[in-house]
Structures are given as C-alpha cells and as structure tokens.
Protein backbone atom coordinates (compact mmCIF):
# COMPACT_ATOMS: atom_id res chain seq x y z
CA UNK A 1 10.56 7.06 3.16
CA UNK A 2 9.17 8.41 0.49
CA UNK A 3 10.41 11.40 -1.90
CA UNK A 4 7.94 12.96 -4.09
CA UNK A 5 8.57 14.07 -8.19
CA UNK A 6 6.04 16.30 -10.34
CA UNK A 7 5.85 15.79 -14.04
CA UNK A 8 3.96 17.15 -16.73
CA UNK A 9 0.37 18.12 -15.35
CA UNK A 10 0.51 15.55 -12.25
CA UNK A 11 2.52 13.89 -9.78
CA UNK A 12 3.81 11.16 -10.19
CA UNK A 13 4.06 9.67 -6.74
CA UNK A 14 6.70 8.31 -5.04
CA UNK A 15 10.63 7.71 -5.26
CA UNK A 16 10.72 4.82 -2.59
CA UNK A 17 13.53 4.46 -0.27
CA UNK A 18 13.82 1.40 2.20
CA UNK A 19 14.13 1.24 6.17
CA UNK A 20 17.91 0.45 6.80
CA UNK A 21 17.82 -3.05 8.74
CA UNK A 22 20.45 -4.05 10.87
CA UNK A 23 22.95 -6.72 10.01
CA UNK A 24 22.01 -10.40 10.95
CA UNK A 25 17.98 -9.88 10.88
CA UNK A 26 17.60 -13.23 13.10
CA UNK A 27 19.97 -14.90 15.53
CA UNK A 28 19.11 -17.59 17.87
CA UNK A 29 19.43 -14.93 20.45
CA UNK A 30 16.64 -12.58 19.18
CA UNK A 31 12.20 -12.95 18.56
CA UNK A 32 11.22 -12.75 14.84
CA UNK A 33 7.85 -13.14 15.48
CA UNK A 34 5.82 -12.28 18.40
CA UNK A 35 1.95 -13.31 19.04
CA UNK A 36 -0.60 -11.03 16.50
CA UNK A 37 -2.47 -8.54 18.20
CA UNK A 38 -3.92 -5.42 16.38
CA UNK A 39 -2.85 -6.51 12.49
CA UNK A 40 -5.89 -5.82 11.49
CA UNK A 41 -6.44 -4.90 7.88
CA UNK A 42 -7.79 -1.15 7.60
CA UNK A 43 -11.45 -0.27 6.88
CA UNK A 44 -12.87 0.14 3.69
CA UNK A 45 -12.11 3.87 2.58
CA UNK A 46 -14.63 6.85 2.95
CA UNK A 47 -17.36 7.74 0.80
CA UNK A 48 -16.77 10.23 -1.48
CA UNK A 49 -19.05 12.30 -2.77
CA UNK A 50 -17.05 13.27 -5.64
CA UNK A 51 -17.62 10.00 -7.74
CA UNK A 52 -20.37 7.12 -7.60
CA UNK A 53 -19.13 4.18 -5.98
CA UNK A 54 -18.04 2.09 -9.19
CA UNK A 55 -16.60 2.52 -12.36
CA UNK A 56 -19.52 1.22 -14.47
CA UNK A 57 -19.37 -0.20 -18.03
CA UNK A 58 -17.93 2.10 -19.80
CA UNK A 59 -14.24 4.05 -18.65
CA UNK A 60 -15.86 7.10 -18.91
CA UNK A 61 -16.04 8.55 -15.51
CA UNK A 62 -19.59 9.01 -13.96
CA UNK A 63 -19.18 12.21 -11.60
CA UNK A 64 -21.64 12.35 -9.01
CA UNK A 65 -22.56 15.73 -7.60
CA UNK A 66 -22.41 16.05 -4.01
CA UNK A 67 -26.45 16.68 -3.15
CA UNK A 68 -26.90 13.35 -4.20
CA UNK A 69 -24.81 11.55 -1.95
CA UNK A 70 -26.55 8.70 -0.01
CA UNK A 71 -27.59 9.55 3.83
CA UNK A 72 -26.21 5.97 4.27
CA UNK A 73 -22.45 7.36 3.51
CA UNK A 74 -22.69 10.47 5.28
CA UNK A 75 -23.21 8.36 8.44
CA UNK A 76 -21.00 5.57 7.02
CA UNK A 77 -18.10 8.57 7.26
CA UNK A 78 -18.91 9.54 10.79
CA UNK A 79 -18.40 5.78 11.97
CA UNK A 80 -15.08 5.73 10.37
CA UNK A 81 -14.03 8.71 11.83
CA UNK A 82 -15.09 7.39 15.12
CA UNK A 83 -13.17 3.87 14.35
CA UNK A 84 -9.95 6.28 13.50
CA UNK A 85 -9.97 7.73 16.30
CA UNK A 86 -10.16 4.53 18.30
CA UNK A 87 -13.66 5.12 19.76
CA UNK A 88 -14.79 1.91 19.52
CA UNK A 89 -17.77 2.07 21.22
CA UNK A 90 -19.32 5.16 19.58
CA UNK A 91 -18.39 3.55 16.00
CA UNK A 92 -20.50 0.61 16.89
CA UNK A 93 -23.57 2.36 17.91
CA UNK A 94 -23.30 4.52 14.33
CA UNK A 95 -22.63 1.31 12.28
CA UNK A 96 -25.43 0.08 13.77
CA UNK A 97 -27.56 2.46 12.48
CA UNK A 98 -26.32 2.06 9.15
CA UNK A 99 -27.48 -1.87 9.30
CA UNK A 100 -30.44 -0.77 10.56
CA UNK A 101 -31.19 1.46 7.77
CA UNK A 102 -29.58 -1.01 5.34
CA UNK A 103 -29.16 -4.45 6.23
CA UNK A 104 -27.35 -5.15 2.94
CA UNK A 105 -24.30 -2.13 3.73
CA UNK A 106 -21.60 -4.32 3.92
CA UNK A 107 -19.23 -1.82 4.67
CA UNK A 108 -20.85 -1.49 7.92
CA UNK A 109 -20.55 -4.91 8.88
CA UNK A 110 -16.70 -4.74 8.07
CA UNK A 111 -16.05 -1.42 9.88
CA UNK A 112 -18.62 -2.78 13.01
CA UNK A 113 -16.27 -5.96 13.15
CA UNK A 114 -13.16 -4.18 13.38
CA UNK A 115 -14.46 -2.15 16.14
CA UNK A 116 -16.01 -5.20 18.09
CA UNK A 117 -12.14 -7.23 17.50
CA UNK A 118 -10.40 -4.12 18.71
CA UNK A 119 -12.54 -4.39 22.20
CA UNK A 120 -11.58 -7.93 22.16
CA UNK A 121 -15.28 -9.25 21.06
CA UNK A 122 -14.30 -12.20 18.52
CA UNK A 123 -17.49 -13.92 18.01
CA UNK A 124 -18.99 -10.23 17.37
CA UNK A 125 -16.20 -9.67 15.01
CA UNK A 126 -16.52 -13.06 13.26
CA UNK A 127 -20.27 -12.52 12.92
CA UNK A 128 -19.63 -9.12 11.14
CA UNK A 129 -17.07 -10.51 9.17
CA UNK A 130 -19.05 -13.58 8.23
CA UNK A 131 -22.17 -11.25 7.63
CA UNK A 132 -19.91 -9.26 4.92
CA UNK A 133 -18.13 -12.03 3.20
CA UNK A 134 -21.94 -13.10 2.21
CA UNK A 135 -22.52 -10.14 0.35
CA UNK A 136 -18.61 -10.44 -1.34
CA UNK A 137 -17.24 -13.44 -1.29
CA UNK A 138 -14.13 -12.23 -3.07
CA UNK A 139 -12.64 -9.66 -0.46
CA UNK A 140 -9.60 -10.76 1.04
CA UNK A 141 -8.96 -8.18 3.49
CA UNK A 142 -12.06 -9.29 5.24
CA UNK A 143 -11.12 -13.63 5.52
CA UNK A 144 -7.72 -12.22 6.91
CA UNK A 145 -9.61 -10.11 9.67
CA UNK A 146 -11.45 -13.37 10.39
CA UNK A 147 -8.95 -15.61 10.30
CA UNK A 148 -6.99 -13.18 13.12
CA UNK A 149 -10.10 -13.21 15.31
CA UNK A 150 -10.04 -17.35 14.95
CA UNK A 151 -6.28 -17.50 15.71
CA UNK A 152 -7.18 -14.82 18.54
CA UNK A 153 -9.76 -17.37 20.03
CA UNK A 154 -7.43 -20.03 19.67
CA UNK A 155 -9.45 -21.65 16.54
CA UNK A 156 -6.57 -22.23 14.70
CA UNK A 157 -7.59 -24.39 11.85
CA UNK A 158 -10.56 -22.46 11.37
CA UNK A 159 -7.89 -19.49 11.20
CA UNK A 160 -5.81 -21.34 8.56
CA UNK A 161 -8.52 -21.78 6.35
CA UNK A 162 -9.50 -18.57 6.03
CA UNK A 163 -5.76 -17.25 5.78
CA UNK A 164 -5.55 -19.62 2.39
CA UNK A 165 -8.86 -18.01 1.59
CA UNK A 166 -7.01 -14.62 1.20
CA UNK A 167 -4.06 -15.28 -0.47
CA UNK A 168 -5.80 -17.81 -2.96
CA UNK A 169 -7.29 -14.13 -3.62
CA UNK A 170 -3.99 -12.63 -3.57
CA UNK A 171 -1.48 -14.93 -2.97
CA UNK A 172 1.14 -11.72 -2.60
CA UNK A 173 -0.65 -10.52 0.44
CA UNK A 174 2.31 -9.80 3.05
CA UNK A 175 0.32 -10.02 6.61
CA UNK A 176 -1.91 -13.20 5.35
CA UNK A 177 1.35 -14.64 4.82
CA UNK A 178 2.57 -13.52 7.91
CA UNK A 179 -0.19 -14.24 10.18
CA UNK A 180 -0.31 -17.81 8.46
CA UNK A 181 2.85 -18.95 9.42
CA UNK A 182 2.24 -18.28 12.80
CA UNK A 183 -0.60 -20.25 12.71
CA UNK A 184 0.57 -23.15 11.06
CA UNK A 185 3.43 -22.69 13.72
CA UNK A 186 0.50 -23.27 16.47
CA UNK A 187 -0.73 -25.90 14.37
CA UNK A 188 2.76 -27.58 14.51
CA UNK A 189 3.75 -27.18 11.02
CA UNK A 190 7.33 -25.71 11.16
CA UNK A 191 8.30 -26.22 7.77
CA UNK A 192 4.85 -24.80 6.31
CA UNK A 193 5.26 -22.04 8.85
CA UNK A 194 8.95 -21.45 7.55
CA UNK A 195 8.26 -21.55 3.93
CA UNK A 196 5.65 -18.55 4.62
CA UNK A 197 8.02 -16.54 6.91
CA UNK A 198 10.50 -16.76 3.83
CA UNK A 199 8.16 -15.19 1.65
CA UNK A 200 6.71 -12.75 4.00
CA UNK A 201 10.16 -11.49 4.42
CA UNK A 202 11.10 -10.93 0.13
CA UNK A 203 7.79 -8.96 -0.12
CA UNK A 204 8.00 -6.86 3.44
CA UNK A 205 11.80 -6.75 4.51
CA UNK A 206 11.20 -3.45 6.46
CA UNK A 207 8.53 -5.07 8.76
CA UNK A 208 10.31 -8.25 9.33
CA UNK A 209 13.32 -6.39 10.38
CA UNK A 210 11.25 -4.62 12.75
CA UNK A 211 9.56 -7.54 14.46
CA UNK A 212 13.42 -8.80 14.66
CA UNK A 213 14.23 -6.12 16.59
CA UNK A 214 10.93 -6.52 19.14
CA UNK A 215 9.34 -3.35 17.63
CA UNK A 216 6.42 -5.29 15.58
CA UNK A 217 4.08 -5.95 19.00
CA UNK A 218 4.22 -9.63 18.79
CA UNK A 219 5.36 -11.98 21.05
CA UNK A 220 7.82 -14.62 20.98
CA UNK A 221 7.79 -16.76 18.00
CA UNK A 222 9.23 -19.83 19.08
CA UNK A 223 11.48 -20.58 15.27
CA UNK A 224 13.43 -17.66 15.63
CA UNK A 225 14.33 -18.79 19.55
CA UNK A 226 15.19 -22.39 18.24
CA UNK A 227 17.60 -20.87 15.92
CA UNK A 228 15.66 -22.33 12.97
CA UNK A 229 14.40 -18.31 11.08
CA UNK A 230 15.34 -18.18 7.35
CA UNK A 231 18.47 -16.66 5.93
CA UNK A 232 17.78 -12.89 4.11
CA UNK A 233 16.45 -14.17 0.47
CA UNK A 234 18.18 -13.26 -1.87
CA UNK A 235 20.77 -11.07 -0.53
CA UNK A 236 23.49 -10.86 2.11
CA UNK A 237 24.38 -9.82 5.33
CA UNK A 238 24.77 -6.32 5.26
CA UNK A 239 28.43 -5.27 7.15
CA UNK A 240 28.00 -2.91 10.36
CA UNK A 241 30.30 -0.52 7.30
CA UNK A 242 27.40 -1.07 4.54
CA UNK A 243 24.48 -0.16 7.36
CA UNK A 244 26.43 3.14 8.33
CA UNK A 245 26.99 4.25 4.68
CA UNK A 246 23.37 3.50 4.62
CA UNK A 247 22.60 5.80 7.45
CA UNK A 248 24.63 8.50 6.24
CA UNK A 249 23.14 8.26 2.55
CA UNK A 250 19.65 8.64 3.29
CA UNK A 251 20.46 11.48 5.92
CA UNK A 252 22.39 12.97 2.93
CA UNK A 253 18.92 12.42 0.76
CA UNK A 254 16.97 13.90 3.27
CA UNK A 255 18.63 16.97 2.79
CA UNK A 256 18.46 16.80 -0.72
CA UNK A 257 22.57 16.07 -1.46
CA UNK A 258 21.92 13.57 -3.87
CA UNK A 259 25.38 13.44 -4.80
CA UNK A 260 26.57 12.65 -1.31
CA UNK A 261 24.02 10.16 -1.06
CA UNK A 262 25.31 8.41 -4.42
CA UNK A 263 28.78 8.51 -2.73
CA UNK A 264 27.52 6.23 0.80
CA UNK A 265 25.02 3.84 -1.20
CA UNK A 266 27.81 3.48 -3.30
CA UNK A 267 30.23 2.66 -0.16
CA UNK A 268 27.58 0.43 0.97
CA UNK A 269 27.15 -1.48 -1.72
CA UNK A 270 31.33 -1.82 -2.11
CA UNK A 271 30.83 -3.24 1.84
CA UNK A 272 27.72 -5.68 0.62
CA UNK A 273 27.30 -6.35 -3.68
CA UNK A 274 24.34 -8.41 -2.58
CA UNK A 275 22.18 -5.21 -0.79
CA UNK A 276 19.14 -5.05 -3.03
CA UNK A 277 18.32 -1.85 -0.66
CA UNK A 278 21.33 0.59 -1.28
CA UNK A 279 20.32 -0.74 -5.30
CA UNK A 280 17.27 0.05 -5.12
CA UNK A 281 18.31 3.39 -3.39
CA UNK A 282 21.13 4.39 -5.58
CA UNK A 283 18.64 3.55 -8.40
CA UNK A 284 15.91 6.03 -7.39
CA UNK A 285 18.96 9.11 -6.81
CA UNK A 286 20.31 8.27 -9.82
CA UNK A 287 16.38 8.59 -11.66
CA UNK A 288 16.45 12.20 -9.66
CA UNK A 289 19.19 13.19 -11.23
CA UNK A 290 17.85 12.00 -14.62
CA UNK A 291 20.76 9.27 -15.21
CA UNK A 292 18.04 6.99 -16.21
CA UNK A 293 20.49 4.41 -17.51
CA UNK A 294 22.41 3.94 -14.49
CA UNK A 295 18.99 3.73 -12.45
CA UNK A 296 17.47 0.87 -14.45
CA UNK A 297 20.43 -0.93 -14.32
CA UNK A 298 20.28 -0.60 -10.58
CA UNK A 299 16.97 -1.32 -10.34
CA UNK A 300 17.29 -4.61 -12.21
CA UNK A 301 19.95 -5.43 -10.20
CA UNK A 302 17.51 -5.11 -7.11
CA UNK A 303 15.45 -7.28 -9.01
CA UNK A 304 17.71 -9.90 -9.65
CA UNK A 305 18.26 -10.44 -6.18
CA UNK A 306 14.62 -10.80 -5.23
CA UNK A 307 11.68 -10.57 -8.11
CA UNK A 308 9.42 -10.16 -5.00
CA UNK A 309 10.83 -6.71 -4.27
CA UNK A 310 8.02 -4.40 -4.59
CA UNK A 311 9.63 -0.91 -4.27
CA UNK A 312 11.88 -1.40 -6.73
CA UNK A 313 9.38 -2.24 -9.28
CA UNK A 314 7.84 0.84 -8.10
CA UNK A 315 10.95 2.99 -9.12
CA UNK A 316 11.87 1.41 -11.93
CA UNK A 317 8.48 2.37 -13.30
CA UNK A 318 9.34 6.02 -12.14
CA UNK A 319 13.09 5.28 -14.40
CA UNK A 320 11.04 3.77 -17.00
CA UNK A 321 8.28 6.93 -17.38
CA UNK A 322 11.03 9.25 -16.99
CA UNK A 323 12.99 7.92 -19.92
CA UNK A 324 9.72 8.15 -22.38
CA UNK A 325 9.43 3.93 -21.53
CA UNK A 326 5.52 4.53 -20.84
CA UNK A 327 4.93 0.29 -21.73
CA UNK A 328 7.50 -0.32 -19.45
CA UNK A 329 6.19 1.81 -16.55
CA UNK A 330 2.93 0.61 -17.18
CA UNK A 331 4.19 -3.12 -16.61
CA UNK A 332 6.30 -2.49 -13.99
CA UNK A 333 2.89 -0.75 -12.27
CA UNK A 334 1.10 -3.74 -12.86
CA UNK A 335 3.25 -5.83 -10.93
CA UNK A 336 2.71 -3.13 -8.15
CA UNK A 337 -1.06 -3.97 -8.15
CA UNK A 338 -1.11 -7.39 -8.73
CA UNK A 339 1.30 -7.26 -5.04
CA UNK A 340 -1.16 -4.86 -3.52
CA UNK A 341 -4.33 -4.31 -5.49
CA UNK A 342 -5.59 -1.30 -3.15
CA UNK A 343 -1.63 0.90 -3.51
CA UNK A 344 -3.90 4.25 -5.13
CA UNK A 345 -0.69 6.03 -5.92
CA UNK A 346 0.40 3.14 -8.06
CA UNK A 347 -3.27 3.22 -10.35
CA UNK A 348 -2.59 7.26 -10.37
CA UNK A 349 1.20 6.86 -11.76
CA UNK A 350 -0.20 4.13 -13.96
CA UNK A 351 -3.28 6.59 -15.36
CA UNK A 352 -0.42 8.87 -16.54
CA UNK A 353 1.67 6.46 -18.28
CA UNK A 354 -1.65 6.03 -19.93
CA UNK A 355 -2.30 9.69 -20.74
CA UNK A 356 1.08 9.84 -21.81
CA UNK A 357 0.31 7.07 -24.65
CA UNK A 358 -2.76 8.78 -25.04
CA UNK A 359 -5.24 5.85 -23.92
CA UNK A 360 -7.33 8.35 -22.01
CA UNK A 361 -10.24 6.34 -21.22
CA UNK A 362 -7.56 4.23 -19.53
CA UNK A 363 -6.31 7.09 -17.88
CA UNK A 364 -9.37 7.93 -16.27
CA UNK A 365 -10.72 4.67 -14.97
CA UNK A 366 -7.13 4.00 -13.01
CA UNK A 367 -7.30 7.72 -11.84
CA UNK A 368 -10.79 6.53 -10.79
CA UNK A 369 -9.67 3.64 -8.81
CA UNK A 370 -7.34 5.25 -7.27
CA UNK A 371 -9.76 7.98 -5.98
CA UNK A 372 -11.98 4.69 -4.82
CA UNK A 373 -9.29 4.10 -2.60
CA UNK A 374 -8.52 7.17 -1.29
CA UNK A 375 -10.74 9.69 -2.13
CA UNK A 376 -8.31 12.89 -0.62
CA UNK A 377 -6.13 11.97 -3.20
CA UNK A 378 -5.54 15.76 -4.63
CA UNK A 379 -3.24 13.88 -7.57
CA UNK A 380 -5.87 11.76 -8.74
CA UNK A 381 -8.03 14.62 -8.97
CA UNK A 382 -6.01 17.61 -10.88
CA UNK A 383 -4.71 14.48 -13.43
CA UNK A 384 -8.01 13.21 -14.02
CA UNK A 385 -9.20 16.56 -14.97
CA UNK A 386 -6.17 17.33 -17.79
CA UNK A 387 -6.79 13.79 -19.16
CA UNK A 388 -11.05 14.28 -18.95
CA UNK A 389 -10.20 18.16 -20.78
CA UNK A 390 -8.36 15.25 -23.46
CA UNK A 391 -11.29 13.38 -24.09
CA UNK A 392 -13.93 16.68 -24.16
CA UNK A 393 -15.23 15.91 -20.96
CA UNK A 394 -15.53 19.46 -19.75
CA UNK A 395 -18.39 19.35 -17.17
CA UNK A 396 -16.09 15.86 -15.14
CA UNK A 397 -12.84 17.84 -15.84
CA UNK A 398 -14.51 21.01 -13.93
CA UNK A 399 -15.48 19.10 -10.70
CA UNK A 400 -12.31 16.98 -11.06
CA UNK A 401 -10.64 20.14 -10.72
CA UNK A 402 -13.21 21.10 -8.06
CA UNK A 403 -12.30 18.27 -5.98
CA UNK A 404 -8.47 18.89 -6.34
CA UNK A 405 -8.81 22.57 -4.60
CA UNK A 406 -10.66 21.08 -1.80
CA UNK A 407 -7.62 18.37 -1.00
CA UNK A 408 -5.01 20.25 -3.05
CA UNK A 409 -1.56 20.91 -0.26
CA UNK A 410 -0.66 24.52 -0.39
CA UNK A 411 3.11 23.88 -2.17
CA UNK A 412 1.02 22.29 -5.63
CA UNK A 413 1.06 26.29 -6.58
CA UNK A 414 1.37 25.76 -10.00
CA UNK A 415 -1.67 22.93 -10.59
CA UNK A 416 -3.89 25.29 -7.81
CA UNK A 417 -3.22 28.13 -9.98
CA UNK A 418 -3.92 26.41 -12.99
CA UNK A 419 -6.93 24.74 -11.76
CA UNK A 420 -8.41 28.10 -9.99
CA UNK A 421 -7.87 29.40 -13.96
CA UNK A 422 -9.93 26.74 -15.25
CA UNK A 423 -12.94 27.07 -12.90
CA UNK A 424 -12.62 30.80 -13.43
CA UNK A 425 -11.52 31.73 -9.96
CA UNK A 426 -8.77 33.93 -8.62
C-alpha cells in the first residue's frame, strides 16, 4: 500500500506500508513454492516522445520534440499496447515489423519473446531473447526471461546458468532468486535451493507470504511439504494478537487516523518486538505526523532486523528528507536502486534530495531516468521543470512542464495551476 506526500514543488513518492502476513509463513502442512508459470519480467517501457532515449554525456537534459520521434517507436508503442492487453498474437505480427524495419531494435526482440513465452513457444522465446542479449549483454531482466523459458522446457542447467547471469548483474534481484532456487531444487540441490529461498524471502516478504498461502500461481514446491522452508529472517512469529492490531492499524491509516493507527502498530509490536513490518509502519505514521525522530528510530529498528528490507530504506529516506537530512535520503535512495535499478519513483525522490542540495544537473539526469522508465510519470515531469527553471534552462523547463499537463492527475491543482501559469495558459 502505498500513501502519497507532496513537498516543496514535487512529490515525493511514496510512504510504504507492508502486506500483513499471517503468523507461521511455512508449516509442513502448507506449499511455499509452486511451479513458475507467467513470472515473466515486464517489457521494456514505452517510447516517449518527450525525451531522446539516453541521457548523453553531459546531465543536461536533451528534450526531444515530439515531430521527431522515430516511426520505429510509434509502432514499437502499438506492440506494447497489444502485449498489455494480452493479445499475443497481434503483438507478434507488429514486432515483427519493427525487426523488419530494424533488425538491430532490440526492444522488439524482447517484447516479441515475451509474447511468443506467453503462448507457450519457448524456443521462439529463447531465440528472441538470445537475439537481444547480443545487442546488450548486460540486461538482466532479459537472462531471467530466458532462463524461465529453459526451466519451462525442462533445460534446467541451461536455466541455472542464465539465472546466475542475472543476479551476477544484480545480485538483489528478488524473482532471479526465486526462480533459482526452484531450479536448483529440480537440479537436486536443496541446500543451494534453501539458501536462495532465504534471501528471496528478506528482500520480498509480501510475495513469499503469498505463495505460502497458494495465492502466488505456483505449484507445489516439494521443501516446504518436507517440512524443511526457512524460518522468517530476521524476525519472529507474529501472534494471531500482533496480525489483528495489524489489520486494524492499516484500516485505521486508510482512513487517515494516524493516531489510531500509532495506537494498533504499537499493540502489535507489544504482541511481537521482533515485527520489522508494524516498525517499518509505525515509522512511516510517525514521518506523517512529522515526529521525525521517533520514525528514524523505527526505521532503524526495521533495519536491524533485516538490512535487506527495502521499504524501509525507502521511508527512512522520506524521514531523512523530511528532517532537512538530504545526504542521508540520498543514501538511503541509493540502496533503493542498487535493490531495484528500474524503481522510477525512487530516481524522482532522489532528483529532489538533489535539488534540495542544489546539485541540479544531478537533479535532472535522475528525474531523467526516472522518466526512461516510466515516461507517464507526471512527478518526474513538473520537478524536472522547477529544477531545469534552476539551471536557466527555460525552453526544457517549458516542455517539461508541457509533458506534466498531459499526465498530470486532476487533484495536483496546485503544480497544474502553476504549470498552466508558466506556459501562459489559463
């Protein structure tokens, strides 16, 4: 769940709160892990024709006006849509016009695999993969979408290798982890399958719980059956008492009674010290009610029971920038991206921690990036306009604000207004 907070001239996205789990995530009586299916990773992003495709040499931004988009992403957008939408079919006939046109598109090939694994065509999908990985050898998304196809056809050892291929590239990435200890499960390796279930759990609790509970769409994993699935890391049991005051204190949240909801995580945490969730919880209430103090020290405390917990280092960085701690949000964000190098909310928070210390050409490239990944990003676009007004950049801070009134939500009234002032509209 996530609850939003503004600040100065952006937003600074994202108070994280955690899926409650229930107590005793694995018994010898329930499936931790069922047989992958559809965990794919996603396809590459759409083109936007707001910005060129890379940041270039220099951090100043390089806007690129919309008549001079390539044809090639116009029709590159159409496939995805198609692939969203689950036409597979359709999205392979328009990615194949794309490779047609340009045999070195490697976003085609990656989008045109997907669609080819999600009809069940592996060798298709391994082709495509293959085919992309030779024009970026460096993408790990793309060996864990091959290594699924190879454990799909059975090929597990080709599988594993290209599993350690992606997290040698990010050795933080939760579903290579997870989809490699299945595998080395197949490849009867318990103890090499364990040691990755362990750390798949500390970095994605939430989804772990869920596969626990049968709601992950995977089949039996035969470890949990056996008895043999890893204790919670670094924290305890919760108490059926600590999982209701749970319940109750994010229902309380959701209606914004933040002091109600201080009262349950605190109840929860009473029933269970060890809960890194209700701390990391009570943490981000406490930063929305601006008792920073209490928040960091909740926050650490999160951290102290697992290092590998990525939403707390998420809203400690919120405590941090908050509190005028800009090096220490910035640090904190960098541990989000070095977890999950493609989180665009977490380069936008970071550009204004940068603003905020005045490194503007900072600013700007990680309001950049995170447009690269998600190019609706209305955030992205109204801060990197202030911060490009900073640096003199008039002509990139008018279509930055441009691009913000095209993806802007209707409740930003204040930044549409201001941005609709800038541009000269009413």
């Amino acid at each position: 769940m996530t609850i939003g907070a503004t600040i100065r001239h952006g937003f600074f996205l994202g108070l994280l709160f955690c899926v409650i789990l229930t107590p005793g995530l694995i018994g010898a009586q329930s499936s931790a892990f069922r047989e992958p299916q559809r965990y794919w990773k996603p396809p590459k992003p759409i083109k936007s024709a707001d910005f060129g495709h890379g940041l270039g040499q220099s951090m100043d931004v390089r806007i690129v006006p919309s008549w001079m988009q390539k044809n090639e992403d116009v029709s590159y957008n159409n496939a995805f849509d198609l692939l969203s939408k689950q036409q597979y079919s359709d999205a392979i006939i328009e990615f194949d016009k794309i490779i047609r046109q340009n045999i070195r598109y490697g976003d085609a090939y990656y989008g045109r695999g997907l669609a080819y694994a999600q009809e069940g065509k592996y060798d298709l999908a391994i082709a495509d993969f293959t085919h992309y990985l030779e024009l970026d050898k460096r993408d790990g998304d793309t060996y864990c979408n091959r290594g699924l196809a190879q454990v799909l056809k059975g090929q597990y050892a080709l599988g594993l290798a290209d599993f350690n291929k992606a997290l040698e590239l990010n050795p933080n990435d939760f579903l290579a982890l997870y989809l490699r200890g299945f595998t080395q499960f197949k490849l009867a390796h318990p103890n090499e399958a364990q040691a990755d279930y362990n750390k798949a759990y500390r970095l994605n609790p939430e989804f772990i719980g869920e596969a626990s509970q049968g709601k992950a769409e995977l089949d039996t994993y035969p470890l949990a059956l056996q008895g043999k699935a890893p204790a919670r890391a670094g924290m305890a049991a919760s108490s059926q008492e600590g999982v209701k005051h749970k319940q109750l204190a994010l229902a309380a949240a959701q209606k914004g009674d933040f002091d109600a909801a201080l009262a349950e995580f605190t109840k929860a945490l009473e029933a269970d010290p060890k809960d890194m969730e209700a701390y990391n919880n009570r943490g981000s209430i406490y930063t929305l009610k601006g008792r920073y103090e209490q928040a960091l020290a909740d926050l650490n405390r999160a951290l102290e029971l697992n290092n590998l917990y990525v939403k707390a280092y998420y809203n400690r960085a919120l405590a941090y920038f908050y509190k005028g701690n800009y090096d220490g949000a910035i640090a904190d964000l960098n541990k989000v991206i070095e977890f999950n190098p493609k989180d665009a909310e977490a380069y936008n928070n970071r550009g204004l921690a940068h603003d905020q210390k005045k490194n503007y050409a900072k600013a700007i490239e990680d309001f950049t990036m995170a447009l690269l990944l998600n190019p609706k990003l209305a955030d992205a676009y109204f801060n990197r306009a202030v911060t490009c007004e900073h640096r003199g950049m008039s002509d990139e801070a008018r279509e930055s604000y441009a691009a913000f009134l095209r993806y802007a939500s209707p409740e930003a009234n204040e930044q549409i207004e201001q941005a609709k002032s800038k541009l000269g509209r009413r």
